[in-house]
Protein backbone atom coordinates (compact mmCIF):
# COMPACT_ATOMS: atom_id res chain seq x y z
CA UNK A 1 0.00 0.00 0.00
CA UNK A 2 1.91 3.41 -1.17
CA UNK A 3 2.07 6.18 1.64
CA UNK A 4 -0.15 8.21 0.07
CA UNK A 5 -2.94 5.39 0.22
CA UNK A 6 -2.59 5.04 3.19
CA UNK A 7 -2.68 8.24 4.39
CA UNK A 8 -5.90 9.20 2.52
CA UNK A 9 -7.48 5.95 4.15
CA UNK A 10 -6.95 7.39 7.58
CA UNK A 11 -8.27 11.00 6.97
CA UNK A 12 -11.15 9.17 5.49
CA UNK A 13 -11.73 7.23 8.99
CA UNK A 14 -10.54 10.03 10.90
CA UNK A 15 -13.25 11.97 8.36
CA UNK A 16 -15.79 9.73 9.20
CA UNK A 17 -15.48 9.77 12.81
CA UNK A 18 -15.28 13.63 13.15
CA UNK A 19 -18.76 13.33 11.02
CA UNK A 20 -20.31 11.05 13.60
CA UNK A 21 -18.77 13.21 16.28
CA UNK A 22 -21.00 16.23 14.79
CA UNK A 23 -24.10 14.27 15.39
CA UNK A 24 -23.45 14.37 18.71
CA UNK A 25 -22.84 18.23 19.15
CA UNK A 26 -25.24 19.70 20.91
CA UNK A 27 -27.71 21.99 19.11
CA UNK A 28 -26.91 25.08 21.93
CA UNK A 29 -23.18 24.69 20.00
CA UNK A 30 -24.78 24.72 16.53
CA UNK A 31 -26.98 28.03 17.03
CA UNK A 32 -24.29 29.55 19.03
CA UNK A 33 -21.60 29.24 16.50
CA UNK A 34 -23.83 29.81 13.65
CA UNK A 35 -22.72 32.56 11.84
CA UNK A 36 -19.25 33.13 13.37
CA UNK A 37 -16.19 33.63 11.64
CA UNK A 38 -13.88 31.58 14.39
CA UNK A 39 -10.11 32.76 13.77
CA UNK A 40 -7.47 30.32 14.85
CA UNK A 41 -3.67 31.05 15.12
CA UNK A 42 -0.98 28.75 15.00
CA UNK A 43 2.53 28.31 14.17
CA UNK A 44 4.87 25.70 12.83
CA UNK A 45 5.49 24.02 16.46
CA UNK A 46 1.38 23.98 16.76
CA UNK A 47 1.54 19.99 16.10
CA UNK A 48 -1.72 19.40 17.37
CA UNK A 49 -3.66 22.48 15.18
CA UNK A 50 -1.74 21.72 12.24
CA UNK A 51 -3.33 17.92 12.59
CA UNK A 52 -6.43 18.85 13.44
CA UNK A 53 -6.41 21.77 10.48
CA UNK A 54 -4.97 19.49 7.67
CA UNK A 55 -8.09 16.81 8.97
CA UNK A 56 -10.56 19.64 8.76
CA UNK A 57 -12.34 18.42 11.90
CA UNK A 58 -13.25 21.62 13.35
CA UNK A 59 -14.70 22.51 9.96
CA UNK A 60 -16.74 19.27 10.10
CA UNK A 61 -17.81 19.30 14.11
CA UNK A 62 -18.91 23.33 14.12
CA UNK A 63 -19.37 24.34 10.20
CA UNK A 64 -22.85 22.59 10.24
CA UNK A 65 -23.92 25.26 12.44
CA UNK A 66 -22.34 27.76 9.99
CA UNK A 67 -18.79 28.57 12.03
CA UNK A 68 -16.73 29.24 9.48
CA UNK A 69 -13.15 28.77 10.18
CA UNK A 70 -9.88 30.54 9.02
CA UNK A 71 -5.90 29.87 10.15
CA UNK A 72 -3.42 32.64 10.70
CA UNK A 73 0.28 31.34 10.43
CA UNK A 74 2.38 33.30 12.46
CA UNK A 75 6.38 32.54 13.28
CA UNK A 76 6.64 32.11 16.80
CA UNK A 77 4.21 32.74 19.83
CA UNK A 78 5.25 36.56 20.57
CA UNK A 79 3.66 37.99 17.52
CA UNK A 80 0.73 35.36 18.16
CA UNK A 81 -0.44 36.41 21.42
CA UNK A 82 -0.18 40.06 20.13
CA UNK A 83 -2.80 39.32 17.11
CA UNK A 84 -5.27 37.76 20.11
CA UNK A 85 -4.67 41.04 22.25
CA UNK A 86 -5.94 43.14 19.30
CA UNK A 87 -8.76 40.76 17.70
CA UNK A 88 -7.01 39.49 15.07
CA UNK A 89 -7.43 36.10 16.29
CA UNK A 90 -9.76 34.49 18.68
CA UNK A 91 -7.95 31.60 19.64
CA UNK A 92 -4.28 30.83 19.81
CA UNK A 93 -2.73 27.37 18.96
CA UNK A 94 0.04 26.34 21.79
CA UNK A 95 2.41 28.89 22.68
CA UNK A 96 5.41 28.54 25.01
CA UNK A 97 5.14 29.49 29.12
CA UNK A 98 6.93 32.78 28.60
CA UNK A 99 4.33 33.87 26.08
CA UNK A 100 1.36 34.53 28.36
CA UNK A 101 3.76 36.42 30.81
CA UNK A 102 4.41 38.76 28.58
CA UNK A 103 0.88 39.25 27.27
CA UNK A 104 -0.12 39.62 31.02
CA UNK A 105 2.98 42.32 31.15
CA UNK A 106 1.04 44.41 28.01
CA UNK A 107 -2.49 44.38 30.16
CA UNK A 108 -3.33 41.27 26.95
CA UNK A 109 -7.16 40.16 27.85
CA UNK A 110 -6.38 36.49 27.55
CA UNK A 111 -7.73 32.98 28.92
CA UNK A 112 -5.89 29.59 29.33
CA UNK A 113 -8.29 27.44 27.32
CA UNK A 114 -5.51 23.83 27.83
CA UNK A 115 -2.34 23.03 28.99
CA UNK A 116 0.19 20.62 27.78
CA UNK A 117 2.30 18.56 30.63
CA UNK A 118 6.34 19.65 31.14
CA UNK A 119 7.97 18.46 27.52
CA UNK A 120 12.11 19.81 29.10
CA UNK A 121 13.99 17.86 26.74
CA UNK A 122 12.07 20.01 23.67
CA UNK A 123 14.14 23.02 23.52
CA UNK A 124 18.01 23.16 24.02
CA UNK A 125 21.14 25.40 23.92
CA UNK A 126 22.82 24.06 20.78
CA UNK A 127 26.57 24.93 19.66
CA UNK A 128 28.59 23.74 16.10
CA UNK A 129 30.15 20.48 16.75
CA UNK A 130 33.49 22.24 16.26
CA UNK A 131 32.68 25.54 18.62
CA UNK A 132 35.17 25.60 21.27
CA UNK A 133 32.14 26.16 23.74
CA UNK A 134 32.03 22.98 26.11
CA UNK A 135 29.92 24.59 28.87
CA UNK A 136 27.82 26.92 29.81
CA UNK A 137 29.89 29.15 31.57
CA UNK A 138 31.59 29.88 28.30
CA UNK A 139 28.70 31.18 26.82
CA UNK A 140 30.19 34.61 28.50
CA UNK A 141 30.73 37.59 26.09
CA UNK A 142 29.68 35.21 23.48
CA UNK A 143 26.70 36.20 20.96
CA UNK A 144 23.71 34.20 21.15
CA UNK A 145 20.49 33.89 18.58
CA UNK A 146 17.02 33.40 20.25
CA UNK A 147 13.27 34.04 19.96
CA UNK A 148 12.28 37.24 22.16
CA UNK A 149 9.44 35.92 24.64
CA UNK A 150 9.58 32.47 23.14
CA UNK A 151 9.74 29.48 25.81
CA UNK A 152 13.96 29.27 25.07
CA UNK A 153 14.25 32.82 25.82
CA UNK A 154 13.50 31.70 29.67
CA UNK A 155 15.55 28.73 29.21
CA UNK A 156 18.42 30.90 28.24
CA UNK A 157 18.25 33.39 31.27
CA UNK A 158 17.90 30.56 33.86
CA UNK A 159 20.36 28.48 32.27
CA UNK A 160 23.01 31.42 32.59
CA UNK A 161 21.87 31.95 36.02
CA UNK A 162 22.41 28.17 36.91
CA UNK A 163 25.76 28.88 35.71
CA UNK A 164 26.27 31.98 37.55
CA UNK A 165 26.20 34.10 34.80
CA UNK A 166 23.65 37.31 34.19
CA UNK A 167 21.79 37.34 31.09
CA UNK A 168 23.53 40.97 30.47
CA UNK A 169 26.95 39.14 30.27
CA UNK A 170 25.82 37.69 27.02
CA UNK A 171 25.00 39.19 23.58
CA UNK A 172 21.64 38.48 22.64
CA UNK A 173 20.37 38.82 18.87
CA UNK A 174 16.60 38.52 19.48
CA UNK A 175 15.81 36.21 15.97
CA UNK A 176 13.06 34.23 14.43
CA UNK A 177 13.61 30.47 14.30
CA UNK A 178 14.25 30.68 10.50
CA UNK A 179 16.55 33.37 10.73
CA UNK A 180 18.53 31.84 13.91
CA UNK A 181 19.28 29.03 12.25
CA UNK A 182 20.92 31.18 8.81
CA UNK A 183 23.13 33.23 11.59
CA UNK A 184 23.75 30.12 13.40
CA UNK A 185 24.89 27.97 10.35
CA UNK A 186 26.74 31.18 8.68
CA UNK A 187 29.02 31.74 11.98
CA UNK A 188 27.25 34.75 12.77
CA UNK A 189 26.16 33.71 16.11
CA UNK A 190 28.46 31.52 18.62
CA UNK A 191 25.19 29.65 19.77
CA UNK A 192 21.38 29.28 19.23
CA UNK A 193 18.29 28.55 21.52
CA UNK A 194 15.86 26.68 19.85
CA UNK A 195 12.53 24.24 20.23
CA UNK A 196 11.50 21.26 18.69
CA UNK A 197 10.82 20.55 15.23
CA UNK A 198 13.55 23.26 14.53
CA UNK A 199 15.80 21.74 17.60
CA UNK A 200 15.64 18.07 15.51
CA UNK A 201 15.41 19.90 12.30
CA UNK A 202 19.58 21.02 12.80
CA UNK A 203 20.44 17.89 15.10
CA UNK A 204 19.88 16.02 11.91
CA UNK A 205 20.81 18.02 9.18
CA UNK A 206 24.00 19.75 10.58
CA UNK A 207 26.71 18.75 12.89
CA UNK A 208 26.17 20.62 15.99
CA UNK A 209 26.26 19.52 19.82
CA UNK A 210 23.19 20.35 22.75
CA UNK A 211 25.01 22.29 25.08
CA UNK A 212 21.95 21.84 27.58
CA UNK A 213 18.33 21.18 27.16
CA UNK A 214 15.63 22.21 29.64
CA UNK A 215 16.11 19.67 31.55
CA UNK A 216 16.06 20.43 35.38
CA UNK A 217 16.12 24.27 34.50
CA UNK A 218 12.84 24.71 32.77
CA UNK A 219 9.52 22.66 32.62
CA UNK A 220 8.77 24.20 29.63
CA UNK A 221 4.75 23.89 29.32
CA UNK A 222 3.05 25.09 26.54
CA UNK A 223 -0.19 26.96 26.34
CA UNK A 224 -3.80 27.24 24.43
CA UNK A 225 -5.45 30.50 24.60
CA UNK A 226 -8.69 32.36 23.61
CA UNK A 227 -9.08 35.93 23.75
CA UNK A 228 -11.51 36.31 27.17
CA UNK A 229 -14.41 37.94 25.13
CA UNK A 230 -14.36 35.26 22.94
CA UNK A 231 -14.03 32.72 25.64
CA UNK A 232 -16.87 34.22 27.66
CA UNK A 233 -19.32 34.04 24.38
CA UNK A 234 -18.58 30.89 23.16
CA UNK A 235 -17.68 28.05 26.12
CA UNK A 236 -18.62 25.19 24.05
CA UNK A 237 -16.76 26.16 21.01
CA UNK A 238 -13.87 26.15 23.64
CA UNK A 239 -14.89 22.33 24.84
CA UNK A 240 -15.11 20.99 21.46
CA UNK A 241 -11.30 22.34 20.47
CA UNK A 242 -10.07 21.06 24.01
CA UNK A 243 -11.70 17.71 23.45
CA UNK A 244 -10.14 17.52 20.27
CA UNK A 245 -6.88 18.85 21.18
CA UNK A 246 -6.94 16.10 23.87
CA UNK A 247 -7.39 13.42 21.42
CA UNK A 248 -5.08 14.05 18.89
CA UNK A 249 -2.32 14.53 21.33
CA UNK A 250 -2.79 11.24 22.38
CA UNK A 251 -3.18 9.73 18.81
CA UNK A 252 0.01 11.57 18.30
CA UNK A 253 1.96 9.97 21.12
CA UNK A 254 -0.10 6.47 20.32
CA UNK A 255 1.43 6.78 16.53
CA UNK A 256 4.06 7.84 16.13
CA UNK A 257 5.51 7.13 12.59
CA UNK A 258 2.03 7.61 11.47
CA UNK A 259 2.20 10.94 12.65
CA UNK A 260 5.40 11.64 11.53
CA UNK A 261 4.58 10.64 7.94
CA UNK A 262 1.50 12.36 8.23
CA UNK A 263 3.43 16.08 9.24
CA UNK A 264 5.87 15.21 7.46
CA UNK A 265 4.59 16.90 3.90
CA UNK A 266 2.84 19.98 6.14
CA UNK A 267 5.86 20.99 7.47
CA UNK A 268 8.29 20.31 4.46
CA UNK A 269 10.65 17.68 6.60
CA UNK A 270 11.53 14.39 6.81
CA UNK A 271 9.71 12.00 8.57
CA UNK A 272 12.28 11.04 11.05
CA UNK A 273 12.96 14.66 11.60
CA UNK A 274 9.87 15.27 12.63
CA UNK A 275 9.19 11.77 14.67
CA UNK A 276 12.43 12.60 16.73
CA UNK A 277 11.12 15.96 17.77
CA UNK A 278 7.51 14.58 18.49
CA UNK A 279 9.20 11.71 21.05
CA UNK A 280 10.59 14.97 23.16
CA UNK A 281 7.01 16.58 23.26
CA UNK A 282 4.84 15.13 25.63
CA UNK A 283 1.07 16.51 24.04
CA UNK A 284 -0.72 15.47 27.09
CA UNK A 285 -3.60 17.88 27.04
CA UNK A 286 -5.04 19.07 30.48
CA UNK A 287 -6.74 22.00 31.73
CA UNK A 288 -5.35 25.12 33.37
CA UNK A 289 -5.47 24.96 37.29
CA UNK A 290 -4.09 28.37 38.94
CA UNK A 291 -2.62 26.52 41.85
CA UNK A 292 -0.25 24.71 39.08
CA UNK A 293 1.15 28.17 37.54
CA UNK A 294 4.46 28.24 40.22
CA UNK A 295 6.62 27.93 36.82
CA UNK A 296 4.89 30.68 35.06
CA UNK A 297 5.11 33.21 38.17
CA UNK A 298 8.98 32.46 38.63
CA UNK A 299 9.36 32.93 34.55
CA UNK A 300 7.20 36.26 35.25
CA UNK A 301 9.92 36.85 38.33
CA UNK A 302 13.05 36.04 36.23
CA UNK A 303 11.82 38.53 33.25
CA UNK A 304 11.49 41.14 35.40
CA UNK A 305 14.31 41.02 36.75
CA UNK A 306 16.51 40.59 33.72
CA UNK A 307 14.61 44.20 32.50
CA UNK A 308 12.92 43.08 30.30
CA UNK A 309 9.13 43.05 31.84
CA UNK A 310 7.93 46.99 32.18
CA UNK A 311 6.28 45.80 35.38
CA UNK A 312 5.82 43.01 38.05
CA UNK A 313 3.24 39.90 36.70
CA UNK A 314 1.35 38.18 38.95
CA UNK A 315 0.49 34.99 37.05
CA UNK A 316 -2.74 33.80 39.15
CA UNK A 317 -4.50 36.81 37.90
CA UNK A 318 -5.71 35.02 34.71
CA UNK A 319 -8.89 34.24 33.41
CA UNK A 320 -8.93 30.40 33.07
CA UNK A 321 -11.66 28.29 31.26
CA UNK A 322 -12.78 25.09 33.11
CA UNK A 323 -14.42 22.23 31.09
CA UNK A 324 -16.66 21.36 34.25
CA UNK A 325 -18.02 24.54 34.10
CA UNK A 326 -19.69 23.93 30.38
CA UNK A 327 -22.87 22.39 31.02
């Protein structure tokens, strides 16, 4: 059976089973997203959304109550969170824990709609294979590409900090993933900070070492968001992408070469590319609980003290949506 076969045969099933799942949607959900233009964003990390988009199964479980659905690509989760603060989007695929802090900073009117579960070994430090860099302390004085805001931009301060090193003792050149990888590969920069696929993406296709993943430093958890007047009008257009995020991540995790080969032509890399960084994400889909935010609150703390937070963030002081609370 050729790839492509076999591919088609599952978004058939997974077709058909989305279909029967829209039988099941409540009419309440049909009236109430009748009408509404629902405006996702996402970007290339977004595993989940980019599944769930390529299936078409929020098309399928809220267009027969005349939702219709667009997707906003954006490059990482700074410029993301910023479209949500103004309305350009109403709901936001995963973005790193650093994100939300520095929505929160901007006075963003955001809610946690889901949660995925500590993935540490998904973002690292990485260095050229030849770089005479062999620890972190020698990261000193030396110029270093990452993604303002992005979940590796807290992984670089505490890392430093770990080492006993300030995050002003380094030269930061605040780049996109796309572009940190050009500066990184031309010589430009003596190091990058990077997430998964990208992270797997040079592991494979260059010779470069991980000078030190998250582990033990930073939990990195990433987020689902909905802008809060969108969240307040709509809770069961919220439950229906949460159950669905929820179910992919586990077919993910269940499958995956299937889901490698299935991202695989989305994403424009290889298979095994792609199934590597997938084994380092754990897309265990939960809800928010404000008693678990202890990470966000010291990423909020470390921020602000690096300067680079205008004010103090106190990270319970989110709006959070609760499935048990949809009726």
């Amino acid at each position: 059976m050729s790839k492509h076969h076999f591919l088609s045969r599952r978004r058939l099933l997974q077709s058909g089973a989305a279909l029967a799942a829209s039988a099941l949607v409540p009419t309440t959900l049909l009236a109430q997203s009748g009408g509404k233009a629902i405006r996702i964003g996402y970007q290339k990390s977004s595993t989940l959304l980019t599944v769930i988009k390529a299936n078409g199964t929020l098309e399928k479980l809220l267009g027969p109550g005349g939702a219709k659905i667009s997707w906003h690509e954006f490059t990482s989760g700074l410029p993301l969170l910023e479209a949500l603060n103004v309305g350009g989007v109403d709901i936001s695929a995963d973005v790193a824990d650093t994100v939300p802090v520095f929505a929160q900073a901007a006075g963003a009117k955001l809610t946690y709609l889901a949660q995925e579960s500590p993935s540490p070994s998904a973002q690292a430090i990485v260095v050229r294979a030849d770089s005479p860099i062999r620890s972190v302390a020698d990261l000193k004085r030396k110029k270093i590409a990452v993604t303002k805001a992005a979940g590796v931009h807290y992984l670089l301060i505490a890392t430093l900090e770990k080492a006993g090193l300030k995050f002003s003792d380094i030269d930061a050149a605040y780049l996109s993933p796309a572009d940190g990888r050009a500066a990184f590969e031309r010589g430009s920069v003596d190091a990058w900070v990077t997430w998964d696929p990208f992270l797997a993406g040079v592991q494979r296709q260059a010779q470069v070492r991980i000078l030190s993943d998250g582990r033990g430093i930073a939990d990195y958890q990433r987020y689902y968001l909905a802008s809060t007047a969108f969240a307040d009008a709509n809770p069961e257009v919220l439950r229906v992408v949460f159950d669905e995020l929820k179910k992919t991540g586990l077919w993910v995790k269940q499958h995956p070469k299937e889901a490698a080969a299935f991202l695989a032509p989305l994403w424009g890399l290889d298979a095994d590319t792609i199934e590597l960084a997938n084994s380092r994400r754990s897309y265990e889909v939960r809800a928010v609980k404000t008693d678990a935010l202890g990470e966000q609150q010291r990423i909020a703390d470390a921020f602000f003290a690096a300067g680079l937070l205008p004010r103090k963030v106190n990270t319970a002081d989110v709006a959070i949506w609760a499935p048990a609370r949809v009726g």
